[in-house]
N, C-alpha and C. Protein backbone atom coordinates (compact mmCIF):
# COMPACT_ATOMS: atom_id res chain seq x y z
N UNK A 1 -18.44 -1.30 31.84
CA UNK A 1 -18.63 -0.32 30.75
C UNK A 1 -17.53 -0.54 29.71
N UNK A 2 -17.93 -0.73 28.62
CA UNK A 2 -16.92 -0.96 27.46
C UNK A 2 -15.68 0.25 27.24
N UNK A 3 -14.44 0.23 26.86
CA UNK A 3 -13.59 1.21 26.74
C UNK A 3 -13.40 1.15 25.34
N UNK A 4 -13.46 2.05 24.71
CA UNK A 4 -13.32 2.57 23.18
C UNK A 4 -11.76 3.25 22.75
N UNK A 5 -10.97 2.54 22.49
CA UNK A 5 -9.66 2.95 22.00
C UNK A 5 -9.56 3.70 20.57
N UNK A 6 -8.86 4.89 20.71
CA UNK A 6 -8.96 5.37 19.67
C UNK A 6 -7.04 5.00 19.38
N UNK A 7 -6.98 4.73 18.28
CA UNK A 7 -5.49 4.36 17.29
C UNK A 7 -4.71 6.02 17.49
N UNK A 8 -4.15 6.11 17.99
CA UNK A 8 -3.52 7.60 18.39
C UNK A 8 -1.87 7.76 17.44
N UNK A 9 -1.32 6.70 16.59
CA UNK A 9 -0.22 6.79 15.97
C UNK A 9 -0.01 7.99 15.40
N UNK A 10 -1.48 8.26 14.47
CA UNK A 10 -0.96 9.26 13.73
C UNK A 10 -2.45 9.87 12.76
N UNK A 11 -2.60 10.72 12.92
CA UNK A 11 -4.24 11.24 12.09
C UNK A 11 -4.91 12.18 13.02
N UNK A 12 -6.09 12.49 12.57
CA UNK A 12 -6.98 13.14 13.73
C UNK A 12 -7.74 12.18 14.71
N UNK A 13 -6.94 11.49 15.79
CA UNK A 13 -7.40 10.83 16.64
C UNK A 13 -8.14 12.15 17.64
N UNK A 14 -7.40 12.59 18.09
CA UNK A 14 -7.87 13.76 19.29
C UNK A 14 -9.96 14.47 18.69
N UNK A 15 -9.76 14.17 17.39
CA UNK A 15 -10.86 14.74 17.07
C UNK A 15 -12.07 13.62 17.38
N UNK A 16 -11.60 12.37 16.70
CA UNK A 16 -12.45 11.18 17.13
C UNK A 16 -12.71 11.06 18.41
N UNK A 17 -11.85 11.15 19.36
CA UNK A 17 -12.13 10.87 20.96
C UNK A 17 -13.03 12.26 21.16
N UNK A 18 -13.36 13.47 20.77
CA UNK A 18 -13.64 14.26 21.71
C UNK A 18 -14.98 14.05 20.97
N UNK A 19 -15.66 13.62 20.05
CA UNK A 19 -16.81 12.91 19.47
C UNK A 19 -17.27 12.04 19.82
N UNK A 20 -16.48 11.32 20.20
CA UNK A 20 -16.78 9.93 20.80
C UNK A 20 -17.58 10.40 22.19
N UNK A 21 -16.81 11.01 22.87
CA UNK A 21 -17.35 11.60 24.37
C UNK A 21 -18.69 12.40 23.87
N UNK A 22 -18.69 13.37 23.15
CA UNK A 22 -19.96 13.69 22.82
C UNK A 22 -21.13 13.50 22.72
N UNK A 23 -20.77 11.81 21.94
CA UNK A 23 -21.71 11.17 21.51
C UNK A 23 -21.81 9.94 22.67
N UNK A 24 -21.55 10.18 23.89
CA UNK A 24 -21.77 9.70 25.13
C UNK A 24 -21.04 8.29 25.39
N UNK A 25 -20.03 7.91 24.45
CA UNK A 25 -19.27 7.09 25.06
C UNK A 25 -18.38 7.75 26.83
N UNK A 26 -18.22 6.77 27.61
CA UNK A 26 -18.19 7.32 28.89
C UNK A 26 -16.35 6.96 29.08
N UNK A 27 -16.34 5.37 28.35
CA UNK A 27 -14.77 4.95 28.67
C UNK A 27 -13.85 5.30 27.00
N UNK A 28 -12.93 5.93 27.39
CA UNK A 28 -12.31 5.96 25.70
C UNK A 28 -10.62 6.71 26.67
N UNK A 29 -9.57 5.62 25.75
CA UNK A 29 -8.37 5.96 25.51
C UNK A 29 -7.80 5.70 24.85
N UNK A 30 -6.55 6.51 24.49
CA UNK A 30 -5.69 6.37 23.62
C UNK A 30 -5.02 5.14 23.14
N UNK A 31 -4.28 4.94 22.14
CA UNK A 31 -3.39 3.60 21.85
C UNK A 31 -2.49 3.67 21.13
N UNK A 32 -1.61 3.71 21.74
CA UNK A 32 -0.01 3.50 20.95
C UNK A 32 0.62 2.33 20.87
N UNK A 33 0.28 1.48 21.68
CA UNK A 33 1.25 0.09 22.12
C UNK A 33 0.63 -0.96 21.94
N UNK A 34 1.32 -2.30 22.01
CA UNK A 34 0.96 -3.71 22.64
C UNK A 34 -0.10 -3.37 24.07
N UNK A 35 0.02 -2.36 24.74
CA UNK A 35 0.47 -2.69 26.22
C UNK A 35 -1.78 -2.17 26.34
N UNK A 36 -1.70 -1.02 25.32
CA UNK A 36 -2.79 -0.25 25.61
C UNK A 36 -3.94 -0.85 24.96
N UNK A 37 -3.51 -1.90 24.17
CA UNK A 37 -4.55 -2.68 23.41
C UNK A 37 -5.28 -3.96 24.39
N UNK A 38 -4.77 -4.16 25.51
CA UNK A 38 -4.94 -4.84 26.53
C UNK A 38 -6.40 -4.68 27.12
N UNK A 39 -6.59 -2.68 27.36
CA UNK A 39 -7.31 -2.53 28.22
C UNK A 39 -8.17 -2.21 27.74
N UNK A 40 -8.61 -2.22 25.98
CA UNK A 40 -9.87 -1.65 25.13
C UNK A 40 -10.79 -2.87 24.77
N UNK A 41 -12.34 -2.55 24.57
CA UNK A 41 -13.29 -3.42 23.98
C UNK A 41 -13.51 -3.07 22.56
N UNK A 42 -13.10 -2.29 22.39
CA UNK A 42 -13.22 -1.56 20.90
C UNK A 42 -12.49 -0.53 20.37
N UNK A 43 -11.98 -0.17 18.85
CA UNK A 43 -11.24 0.22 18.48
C UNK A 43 -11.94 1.05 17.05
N UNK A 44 -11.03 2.94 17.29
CA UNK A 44 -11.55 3.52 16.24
C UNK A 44 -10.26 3.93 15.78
N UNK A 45 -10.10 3.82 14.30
CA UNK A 45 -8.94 3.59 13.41
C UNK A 45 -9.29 5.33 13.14
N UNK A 46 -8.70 6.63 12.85
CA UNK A 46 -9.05 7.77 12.34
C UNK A 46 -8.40 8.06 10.72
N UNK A 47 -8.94 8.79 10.10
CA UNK A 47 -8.47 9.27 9.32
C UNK A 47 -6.82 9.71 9.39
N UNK A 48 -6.19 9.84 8.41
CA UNK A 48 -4.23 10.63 8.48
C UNK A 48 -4.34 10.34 6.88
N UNK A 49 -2.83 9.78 6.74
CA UNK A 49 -2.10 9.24 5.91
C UNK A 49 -2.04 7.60 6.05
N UNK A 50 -2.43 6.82 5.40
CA UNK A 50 -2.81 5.42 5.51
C UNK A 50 -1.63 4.92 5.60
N UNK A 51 -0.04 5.06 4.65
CA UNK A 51 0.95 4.83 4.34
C UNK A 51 1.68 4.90 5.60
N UNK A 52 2.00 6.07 6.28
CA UNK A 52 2.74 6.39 7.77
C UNK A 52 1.70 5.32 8.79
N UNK A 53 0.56 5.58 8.51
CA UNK A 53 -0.23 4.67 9.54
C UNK A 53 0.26 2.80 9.78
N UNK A 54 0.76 2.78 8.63
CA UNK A 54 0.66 1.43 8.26
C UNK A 54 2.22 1.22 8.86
N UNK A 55 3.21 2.06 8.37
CA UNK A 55 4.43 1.97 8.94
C UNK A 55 4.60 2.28 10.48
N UNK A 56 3.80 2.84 11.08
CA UNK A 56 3.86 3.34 12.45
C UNK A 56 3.34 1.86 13.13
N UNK A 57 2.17 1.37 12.62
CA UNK A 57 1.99 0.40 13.49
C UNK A 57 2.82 -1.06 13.40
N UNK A 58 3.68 -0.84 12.16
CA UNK A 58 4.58 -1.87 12.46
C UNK A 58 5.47 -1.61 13.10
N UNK A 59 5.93 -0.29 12.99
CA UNK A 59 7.18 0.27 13.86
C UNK A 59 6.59 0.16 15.88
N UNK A 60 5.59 0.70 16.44
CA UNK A 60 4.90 0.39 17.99
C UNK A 60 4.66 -0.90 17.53
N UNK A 61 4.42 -2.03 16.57
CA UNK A 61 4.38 -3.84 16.92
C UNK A 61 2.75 -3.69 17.58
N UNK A 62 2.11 -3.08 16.59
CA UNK A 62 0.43 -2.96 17.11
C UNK A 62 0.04 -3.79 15.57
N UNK A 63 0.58 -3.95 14.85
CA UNK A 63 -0.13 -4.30 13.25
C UNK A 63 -0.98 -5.74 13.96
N UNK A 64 -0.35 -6.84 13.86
CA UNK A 64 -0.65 -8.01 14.60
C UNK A 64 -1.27 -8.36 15.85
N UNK A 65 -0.85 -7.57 16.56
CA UNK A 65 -2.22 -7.67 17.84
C UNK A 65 -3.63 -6.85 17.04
N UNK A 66 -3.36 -6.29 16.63
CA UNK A 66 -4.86 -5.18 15.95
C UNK A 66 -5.48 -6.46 14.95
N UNK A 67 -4.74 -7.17 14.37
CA UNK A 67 -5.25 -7.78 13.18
C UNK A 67 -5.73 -8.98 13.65
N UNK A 68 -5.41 -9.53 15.09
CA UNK A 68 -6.02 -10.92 15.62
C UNK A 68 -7.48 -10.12 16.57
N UNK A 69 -7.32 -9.06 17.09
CA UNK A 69 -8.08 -8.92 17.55
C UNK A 69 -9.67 -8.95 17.08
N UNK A 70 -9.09 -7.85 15.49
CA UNK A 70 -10.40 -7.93 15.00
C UNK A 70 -10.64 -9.45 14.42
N UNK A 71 -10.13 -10.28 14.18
CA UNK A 71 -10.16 -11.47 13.67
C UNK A 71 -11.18 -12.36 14.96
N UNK A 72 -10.83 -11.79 16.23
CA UNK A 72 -11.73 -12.57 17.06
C UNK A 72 -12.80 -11.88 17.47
N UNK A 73 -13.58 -11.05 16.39
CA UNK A 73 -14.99 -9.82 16.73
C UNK A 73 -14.87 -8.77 17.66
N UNK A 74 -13.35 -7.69 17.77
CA UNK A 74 -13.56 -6.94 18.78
C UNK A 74 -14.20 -5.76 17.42
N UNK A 75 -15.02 -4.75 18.25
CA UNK A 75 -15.60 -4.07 17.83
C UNK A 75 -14.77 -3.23 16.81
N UNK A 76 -14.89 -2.85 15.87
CA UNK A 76 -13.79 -1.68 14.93
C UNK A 76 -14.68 -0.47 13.89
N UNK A 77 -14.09 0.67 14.17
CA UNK A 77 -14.52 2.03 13.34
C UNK A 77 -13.17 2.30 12.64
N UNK A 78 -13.60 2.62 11.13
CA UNK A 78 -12.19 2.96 10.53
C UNK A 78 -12.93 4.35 9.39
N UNK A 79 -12.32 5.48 9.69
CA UNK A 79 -12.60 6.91 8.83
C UNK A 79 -11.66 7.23 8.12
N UNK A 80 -11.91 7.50 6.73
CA UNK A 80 -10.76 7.83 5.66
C UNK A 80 -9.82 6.72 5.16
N UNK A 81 -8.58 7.36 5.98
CA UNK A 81 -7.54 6.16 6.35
C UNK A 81 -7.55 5.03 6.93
N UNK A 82 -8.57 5.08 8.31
CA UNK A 82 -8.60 3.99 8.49
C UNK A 82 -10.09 3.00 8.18
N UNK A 83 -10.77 3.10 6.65
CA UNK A 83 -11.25 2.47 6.17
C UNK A 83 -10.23 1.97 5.11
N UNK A 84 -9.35 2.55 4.99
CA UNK A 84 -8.18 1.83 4.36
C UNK A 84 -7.42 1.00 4.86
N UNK A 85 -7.14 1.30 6.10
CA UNK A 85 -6.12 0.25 7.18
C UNK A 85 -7.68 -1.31 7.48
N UNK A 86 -8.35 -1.00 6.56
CA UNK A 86 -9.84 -2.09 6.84
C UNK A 86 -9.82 -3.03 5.79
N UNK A 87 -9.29 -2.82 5.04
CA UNK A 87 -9.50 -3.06 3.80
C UNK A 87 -8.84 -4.36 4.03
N UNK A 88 -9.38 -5.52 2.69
CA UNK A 88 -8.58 -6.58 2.72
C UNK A 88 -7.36 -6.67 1.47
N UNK A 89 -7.89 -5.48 0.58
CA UNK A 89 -7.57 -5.20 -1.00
C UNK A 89 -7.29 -3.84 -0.84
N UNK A 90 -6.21 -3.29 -1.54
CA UNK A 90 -6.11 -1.67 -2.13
C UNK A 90 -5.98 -1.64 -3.51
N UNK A 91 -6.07 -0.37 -3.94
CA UNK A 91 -5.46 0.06 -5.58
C UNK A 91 -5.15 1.33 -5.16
N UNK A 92 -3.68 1.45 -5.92
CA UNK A 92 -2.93 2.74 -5.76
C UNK A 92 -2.11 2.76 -4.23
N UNK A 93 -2.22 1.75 -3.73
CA UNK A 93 -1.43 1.48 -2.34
C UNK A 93 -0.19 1.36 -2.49
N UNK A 94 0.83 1.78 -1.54
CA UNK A 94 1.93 1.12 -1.85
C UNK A 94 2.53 -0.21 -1.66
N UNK A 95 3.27 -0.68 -2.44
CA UNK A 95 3.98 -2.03 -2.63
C UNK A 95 3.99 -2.68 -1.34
N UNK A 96 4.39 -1.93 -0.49
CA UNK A 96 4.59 -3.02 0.95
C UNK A 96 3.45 -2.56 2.29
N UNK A 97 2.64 -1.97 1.62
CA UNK A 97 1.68 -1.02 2.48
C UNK A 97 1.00 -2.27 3.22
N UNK A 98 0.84 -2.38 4.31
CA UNK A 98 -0.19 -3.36 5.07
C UNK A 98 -1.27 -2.97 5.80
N UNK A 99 -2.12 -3.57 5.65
CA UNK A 99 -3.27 -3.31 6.87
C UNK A 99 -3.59 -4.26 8.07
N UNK A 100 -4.80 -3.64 8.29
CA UNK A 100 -5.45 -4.68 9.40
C UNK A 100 -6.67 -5.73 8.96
N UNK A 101 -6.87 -5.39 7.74
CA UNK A 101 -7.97 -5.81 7.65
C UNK A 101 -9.67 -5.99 8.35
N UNK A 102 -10.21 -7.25 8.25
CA UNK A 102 -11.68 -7.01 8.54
C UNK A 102 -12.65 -6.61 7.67
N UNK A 103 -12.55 -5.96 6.81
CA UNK A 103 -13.27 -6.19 6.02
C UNK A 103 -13.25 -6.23 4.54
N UNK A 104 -13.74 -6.93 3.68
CA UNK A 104 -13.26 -8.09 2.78
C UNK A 104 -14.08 -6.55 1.47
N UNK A 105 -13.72 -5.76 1.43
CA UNK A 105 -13.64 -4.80 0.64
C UNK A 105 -12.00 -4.48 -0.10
N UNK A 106 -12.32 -3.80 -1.51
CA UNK A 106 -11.21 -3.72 -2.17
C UNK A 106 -10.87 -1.98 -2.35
N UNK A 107 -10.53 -1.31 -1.41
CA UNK A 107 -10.60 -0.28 -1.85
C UNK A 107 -9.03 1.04 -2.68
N UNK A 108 -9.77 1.92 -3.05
CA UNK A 108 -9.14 2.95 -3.89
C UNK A 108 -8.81 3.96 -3.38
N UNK A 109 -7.23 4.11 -2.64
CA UNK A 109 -6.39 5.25 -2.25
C UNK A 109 -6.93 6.34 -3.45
N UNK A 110 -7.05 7.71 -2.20
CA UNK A 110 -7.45 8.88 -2.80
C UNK A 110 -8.22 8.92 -3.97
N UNK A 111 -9.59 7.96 -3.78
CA UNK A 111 -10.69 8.06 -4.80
C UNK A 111 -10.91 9.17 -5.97
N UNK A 112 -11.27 10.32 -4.74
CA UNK A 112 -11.66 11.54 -5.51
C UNK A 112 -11.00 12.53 -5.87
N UNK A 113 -9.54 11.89 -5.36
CA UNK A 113 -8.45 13.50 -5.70
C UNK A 113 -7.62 13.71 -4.47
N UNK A 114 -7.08 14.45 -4.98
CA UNK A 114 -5.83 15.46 -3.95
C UNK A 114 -6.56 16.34 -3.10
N UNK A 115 -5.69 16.50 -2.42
CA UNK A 115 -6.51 17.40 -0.78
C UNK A 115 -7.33 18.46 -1.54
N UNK A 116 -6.89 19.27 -2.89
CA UNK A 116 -7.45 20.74 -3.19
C UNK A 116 -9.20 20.01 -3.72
N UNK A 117 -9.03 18.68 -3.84
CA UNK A 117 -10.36 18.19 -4.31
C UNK A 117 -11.54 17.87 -3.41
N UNK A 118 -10.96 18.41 -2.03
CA UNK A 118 -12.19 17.77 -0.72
C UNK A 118 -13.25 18.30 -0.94
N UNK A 119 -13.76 18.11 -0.83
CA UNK A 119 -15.59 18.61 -0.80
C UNK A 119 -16.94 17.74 0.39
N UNK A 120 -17.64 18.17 0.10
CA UNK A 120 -18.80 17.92 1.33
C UNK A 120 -19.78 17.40 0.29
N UNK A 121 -20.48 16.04 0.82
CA UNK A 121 -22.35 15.60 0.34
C UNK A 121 -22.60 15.59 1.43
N UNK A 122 -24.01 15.57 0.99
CA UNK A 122 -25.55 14.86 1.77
C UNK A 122 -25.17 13.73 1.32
N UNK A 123 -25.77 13.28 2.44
CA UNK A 123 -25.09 11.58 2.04
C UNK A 123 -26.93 10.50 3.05
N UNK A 124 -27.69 9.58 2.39
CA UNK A 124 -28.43 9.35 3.31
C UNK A 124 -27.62 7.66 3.37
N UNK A 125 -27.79 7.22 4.75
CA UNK A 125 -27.09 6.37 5.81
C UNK A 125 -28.29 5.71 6.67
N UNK A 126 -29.38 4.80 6.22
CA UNK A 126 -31.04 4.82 6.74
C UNK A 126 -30.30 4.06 8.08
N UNK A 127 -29.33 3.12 8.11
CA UNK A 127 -29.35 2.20 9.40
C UNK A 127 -28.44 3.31 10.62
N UNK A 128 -27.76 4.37 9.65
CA UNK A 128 -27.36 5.26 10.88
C UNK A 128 -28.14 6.02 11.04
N UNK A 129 -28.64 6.68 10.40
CA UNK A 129 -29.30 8.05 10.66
C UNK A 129 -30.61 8.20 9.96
N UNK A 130 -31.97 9.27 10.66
CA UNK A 130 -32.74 9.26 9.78
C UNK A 130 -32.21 11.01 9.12
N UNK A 131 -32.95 10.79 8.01
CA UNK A 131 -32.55 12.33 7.40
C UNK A 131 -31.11 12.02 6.79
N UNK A 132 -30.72 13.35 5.92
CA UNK A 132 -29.45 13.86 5.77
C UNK A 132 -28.49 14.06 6.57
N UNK A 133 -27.12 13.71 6.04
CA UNK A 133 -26.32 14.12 7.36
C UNK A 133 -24.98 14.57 6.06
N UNK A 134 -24.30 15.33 6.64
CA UNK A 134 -23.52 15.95 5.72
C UNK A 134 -21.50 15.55 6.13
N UNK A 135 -21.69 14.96 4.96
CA UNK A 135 -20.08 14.46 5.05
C UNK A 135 -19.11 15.29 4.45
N UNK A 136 -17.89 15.04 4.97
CA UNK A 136 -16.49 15.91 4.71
C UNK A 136 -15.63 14.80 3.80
N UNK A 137 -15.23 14.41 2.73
CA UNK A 137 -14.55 14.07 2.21
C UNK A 137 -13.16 14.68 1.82
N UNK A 138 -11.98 14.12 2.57
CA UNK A 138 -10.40 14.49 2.19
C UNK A 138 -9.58 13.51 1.46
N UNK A 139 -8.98 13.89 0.66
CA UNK A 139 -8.28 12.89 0.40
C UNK A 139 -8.97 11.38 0.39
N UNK A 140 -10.29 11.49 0.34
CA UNK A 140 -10.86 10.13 0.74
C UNK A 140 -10.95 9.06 -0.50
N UNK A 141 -10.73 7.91 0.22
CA UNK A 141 -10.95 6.25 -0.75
C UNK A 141 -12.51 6.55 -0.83
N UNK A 142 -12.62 5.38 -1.54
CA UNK A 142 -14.01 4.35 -1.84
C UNK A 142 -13.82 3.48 -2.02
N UNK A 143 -14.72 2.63 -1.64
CA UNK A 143 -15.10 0.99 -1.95
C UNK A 143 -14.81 1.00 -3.17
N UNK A 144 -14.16 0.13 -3.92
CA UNK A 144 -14.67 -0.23 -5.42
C UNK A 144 -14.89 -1.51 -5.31
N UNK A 145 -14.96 -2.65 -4.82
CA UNK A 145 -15.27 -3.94 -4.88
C UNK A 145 -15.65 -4.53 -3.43
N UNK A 146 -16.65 -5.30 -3.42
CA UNK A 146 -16.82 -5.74 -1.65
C UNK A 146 -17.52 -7.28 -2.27
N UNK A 147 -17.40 -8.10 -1.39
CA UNK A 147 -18.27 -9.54 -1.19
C UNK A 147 -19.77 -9.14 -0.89
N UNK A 148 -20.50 -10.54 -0.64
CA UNK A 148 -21.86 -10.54 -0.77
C UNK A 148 -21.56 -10.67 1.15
N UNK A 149 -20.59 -10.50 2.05
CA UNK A 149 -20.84 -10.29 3.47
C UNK A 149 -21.19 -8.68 3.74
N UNK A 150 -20.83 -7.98 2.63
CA UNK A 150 -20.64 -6.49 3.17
C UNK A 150 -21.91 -5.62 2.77
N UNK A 151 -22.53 -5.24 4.03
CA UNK A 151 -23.25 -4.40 3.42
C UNK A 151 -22.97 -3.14 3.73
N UNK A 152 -23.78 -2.14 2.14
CA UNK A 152 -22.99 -0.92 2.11
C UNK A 152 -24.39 -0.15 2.78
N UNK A 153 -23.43 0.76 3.49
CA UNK A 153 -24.33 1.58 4.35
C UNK A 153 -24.63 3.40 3.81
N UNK A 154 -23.44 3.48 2.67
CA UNK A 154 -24.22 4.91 2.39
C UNK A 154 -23.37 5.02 0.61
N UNK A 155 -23.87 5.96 -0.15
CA UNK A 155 -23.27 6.05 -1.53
C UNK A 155 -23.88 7.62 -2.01
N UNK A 156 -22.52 7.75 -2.61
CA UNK A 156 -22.45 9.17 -3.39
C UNK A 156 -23.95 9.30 -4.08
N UNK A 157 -24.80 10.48 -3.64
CA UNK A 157 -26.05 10.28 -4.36
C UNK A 157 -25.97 11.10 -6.03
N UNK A 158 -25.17 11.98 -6.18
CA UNK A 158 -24.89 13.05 -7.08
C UNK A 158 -23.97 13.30 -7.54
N UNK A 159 -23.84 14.10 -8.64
CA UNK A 159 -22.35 14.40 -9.32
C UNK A 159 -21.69 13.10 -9.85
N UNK A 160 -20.63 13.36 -10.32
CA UNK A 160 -19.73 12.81 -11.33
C UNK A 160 -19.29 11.77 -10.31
N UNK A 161 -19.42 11.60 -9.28
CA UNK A 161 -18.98 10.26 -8.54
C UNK A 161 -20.28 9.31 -8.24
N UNK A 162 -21.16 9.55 -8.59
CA UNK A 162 -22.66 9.38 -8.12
C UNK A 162 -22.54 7.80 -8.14
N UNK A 163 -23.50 6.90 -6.88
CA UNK A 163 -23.00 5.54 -7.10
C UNK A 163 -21.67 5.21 -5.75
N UNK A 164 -20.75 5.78 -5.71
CA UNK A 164 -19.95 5.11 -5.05
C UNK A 164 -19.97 4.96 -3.62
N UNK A 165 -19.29 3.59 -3.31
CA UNK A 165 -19.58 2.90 -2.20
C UNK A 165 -18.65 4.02 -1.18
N UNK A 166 -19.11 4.52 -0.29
CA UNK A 166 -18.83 5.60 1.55
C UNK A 166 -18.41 5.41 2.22
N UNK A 167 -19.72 4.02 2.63
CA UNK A 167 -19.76 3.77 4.07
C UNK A 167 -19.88 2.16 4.09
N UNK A 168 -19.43 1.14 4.87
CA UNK A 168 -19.54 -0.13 4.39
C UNK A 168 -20.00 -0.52 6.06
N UNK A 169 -20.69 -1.95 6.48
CA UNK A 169 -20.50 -2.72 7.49
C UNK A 169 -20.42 -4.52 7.31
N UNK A 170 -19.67 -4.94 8.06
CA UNK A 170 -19.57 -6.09 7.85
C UNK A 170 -19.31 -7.00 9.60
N UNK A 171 -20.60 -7.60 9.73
CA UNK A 171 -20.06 -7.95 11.22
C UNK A 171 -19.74 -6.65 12.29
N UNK A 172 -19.05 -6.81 13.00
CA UNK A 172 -18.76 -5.62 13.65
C UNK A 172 -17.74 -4.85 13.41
N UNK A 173 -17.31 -4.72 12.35
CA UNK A 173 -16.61 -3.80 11.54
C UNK A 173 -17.30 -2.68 10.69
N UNK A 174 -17.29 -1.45 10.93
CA UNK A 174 -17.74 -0.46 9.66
C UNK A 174 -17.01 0.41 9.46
N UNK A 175 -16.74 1.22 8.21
CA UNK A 175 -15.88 2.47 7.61
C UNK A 175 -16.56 3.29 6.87
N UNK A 176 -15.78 4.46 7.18
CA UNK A 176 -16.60 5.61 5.98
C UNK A 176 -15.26 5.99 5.25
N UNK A 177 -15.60 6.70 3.71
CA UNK A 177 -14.38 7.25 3.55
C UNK A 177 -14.26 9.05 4.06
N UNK A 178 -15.37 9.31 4.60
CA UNK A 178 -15.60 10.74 5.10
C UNK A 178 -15.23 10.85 6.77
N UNK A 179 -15.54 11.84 7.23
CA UNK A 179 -14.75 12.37 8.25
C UNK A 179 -15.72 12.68 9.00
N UNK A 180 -16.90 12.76 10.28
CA UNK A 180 -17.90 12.66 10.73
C UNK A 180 -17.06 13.64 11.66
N UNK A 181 -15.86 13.24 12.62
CA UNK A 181 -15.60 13.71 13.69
C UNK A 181 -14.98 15.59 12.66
N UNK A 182 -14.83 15.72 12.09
CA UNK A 182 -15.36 16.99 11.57
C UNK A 182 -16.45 18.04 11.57
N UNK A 183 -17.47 17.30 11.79
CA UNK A 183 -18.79 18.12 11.68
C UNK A 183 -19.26 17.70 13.00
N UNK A 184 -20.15 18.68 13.29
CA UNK A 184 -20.91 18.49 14.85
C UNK A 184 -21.89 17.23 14.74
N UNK A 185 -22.34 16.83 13.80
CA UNK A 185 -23.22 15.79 13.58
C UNK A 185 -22.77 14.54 14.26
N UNK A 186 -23.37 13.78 15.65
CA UNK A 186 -22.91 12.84 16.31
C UNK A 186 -23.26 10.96 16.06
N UNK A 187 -24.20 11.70 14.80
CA UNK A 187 -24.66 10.18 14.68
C UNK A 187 -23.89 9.05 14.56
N UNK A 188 -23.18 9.15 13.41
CA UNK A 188 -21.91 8.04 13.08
C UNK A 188 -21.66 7.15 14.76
N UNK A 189 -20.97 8.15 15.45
CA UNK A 189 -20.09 8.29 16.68
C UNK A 189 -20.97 7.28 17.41
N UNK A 190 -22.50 7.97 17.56
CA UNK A 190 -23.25 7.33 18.32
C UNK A 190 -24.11 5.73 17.77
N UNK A 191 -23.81 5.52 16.11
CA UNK A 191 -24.36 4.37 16.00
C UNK A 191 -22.86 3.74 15.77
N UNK A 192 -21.77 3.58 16.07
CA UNK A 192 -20.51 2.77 16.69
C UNK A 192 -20.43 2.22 18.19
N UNK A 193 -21.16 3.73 18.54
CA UNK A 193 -21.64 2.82 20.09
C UNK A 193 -22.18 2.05 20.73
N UNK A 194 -23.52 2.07 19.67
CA UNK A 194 -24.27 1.50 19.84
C UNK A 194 -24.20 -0.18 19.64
N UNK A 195 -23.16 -0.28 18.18
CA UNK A 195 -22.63 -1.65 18.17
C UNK A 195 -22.02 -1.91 19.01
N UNK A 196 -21.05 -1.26 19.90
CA UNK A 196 -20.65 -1.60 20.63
C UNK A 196 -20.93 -2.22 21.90
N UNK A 197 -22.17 -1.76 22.15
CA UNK A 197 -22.92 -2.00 23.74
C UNK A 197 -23.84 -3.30 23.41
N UNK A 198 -24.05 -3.74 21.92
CA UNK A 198 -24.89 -4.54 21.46
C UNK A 198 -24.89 -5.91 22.20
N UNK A 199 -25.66 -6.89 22.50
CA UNK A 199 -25.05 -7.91 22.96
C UNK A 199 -24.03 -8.98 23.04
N UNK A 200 -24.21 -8.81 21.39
CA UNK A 200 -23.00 -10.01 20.67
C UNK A 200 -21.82 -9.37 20.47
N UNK A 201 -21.57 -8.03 20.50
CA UNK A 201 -20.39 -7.74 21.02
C UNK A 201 -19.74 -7.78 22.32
N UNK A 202 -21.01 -7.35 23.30
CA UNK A 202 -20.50 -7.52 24.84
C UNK A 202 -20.12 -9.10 25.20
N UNK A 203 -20.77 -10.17 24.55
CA UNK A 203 -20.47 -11.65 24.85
C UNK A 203 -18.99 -11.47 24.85
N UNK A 204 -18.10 -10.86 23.79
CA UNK A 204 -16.48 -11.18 24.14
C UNK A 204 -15.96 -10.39 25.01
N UNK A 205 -16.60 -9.08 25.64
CA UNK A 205 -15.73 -8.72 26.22
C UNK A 205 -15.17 -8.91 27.80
C-alpha cells in the first residue's frame, strides 16, 4: 500500500493529512527529515508561507532529497504554497527563495492580494471532478506562464481575475493555488490518490 507523506515543516499540514484519510488514503505520515522521506511513495506539499517553507527545508536538509525525488517521478501534491515550492519560476519571490520544483510553471506570489483579499469560486476541474466544487483562495499564487507539458486543470471562471491559471498537472505532479483541505469537498484529495495508486506511478515504488 503506498504511504502518502505530508511536508509537516510548516503550513496546514495536519489539515491535509486528516483529508487525505478521509478521502481513503489508508498509509499517510508526517515529514520533517532526510530520515522520513525514506519511508513515503508520495508527497503533499500544504499551503503556509512559501518563504519560511523554503528556509525550513533547507534548514531539516529535505530541499535536495525532495527535489531528486520528484526528479525521479515520485508522486507530488502542492496547495497554495506549495504550488509555489512547484514552481520552476516565481515573480515577487524572494531573492534567495528556492524551491523544489517539478513543474515547469512560472508562478505569482500572492496573485490576488493580502490575506483581507481571500475569497471563495466555483471553480469547474472536468479531470477532477464532475460538477462544481468550491475553492478557498488565501493569500494564493497563480500560474502566469507554463510550457506546452503542463496541462491546466482548472481557471478563474468570473470576476476581475477571470482566465487565470488554479490548478495545473504535469506528469505526476499537480497544484492548486486554493485550499481543498479547507472545505469538506474530498475530491482533489481523492483524485491525488488516485494518481497515486495509478500504475506508472506504482512501477517506482
Amino acid at each position: 500500500m503506498p504511504r502518502i507523506g505530508v511536508l509537516a515543516l510548516q503550513g496546514d499540514f495536519r489539515e491535509h493529512a486528516i483529508s487525505l484519510r478521509d478521502a481513503g488514503a489508508v498509509s499517510i505520515s508526517f515529514v520533517k527529515n532526510p530520515q522520513d522521506l525514506q519511508t513515503i511513495d508520495a508527497l503533499l506539499i500544504p499551503g503556509g508561507e512559501s518563504t519560511a517553507m523554503s528556509k525550513l527545508a533547507k534548514a531539516f536538509e529535505v530541499l535536495e532529497p525532495i527535489r531528486d525525488l520528484i526528479a525521479k517521478g515520485m508522486p507530488v501534491y502542492g496547495s497554495c504554497a506549495g504550488m509555489i515550492m512547484l514552481a520552476s519560476k516565481l515573480v515577487d519571490g524572494n531573492s534567495d527563495q528556492e524551491t523544489f520544483g517539478g513543474l515547469d510553471i512560472t508562478v505569482r506570489r500572492n496573485a490576488f492580494g493580502r490575506q483581507v483579499d481571500s475569497f471563495e469560486a466555483q471553480l469547474h476541474a472536468p479531470e477532477i471532478a464532475d460538477g462544481e466544487f468550491n475553492a478557498v483562495f488565501i493569500r494564493a499564487p497563480w500560474v502566469e506562464d507554463f510550457s506546452s507539458d503542463v496541462e491546466v486543470l482548472a481557471r478563474i471562471e468570473s470576476g476581475q481575475h477571470k482566465g487565470a491559471v488554479v490548478a495545473v498537472k504535469q506528469g505526476n505532479v499537480i497544484a492548486s493555488s486554493f485550499h481543498p483541505e479547507l472545505t469538506n469537498d474530498l475530491r482533489f484529495h481523492k483524485y491525488f490518490i488516485k494518481l497515486v495508486n495509478q500504475p506508472q506511478s506504482l512501477e517506482r515504488l
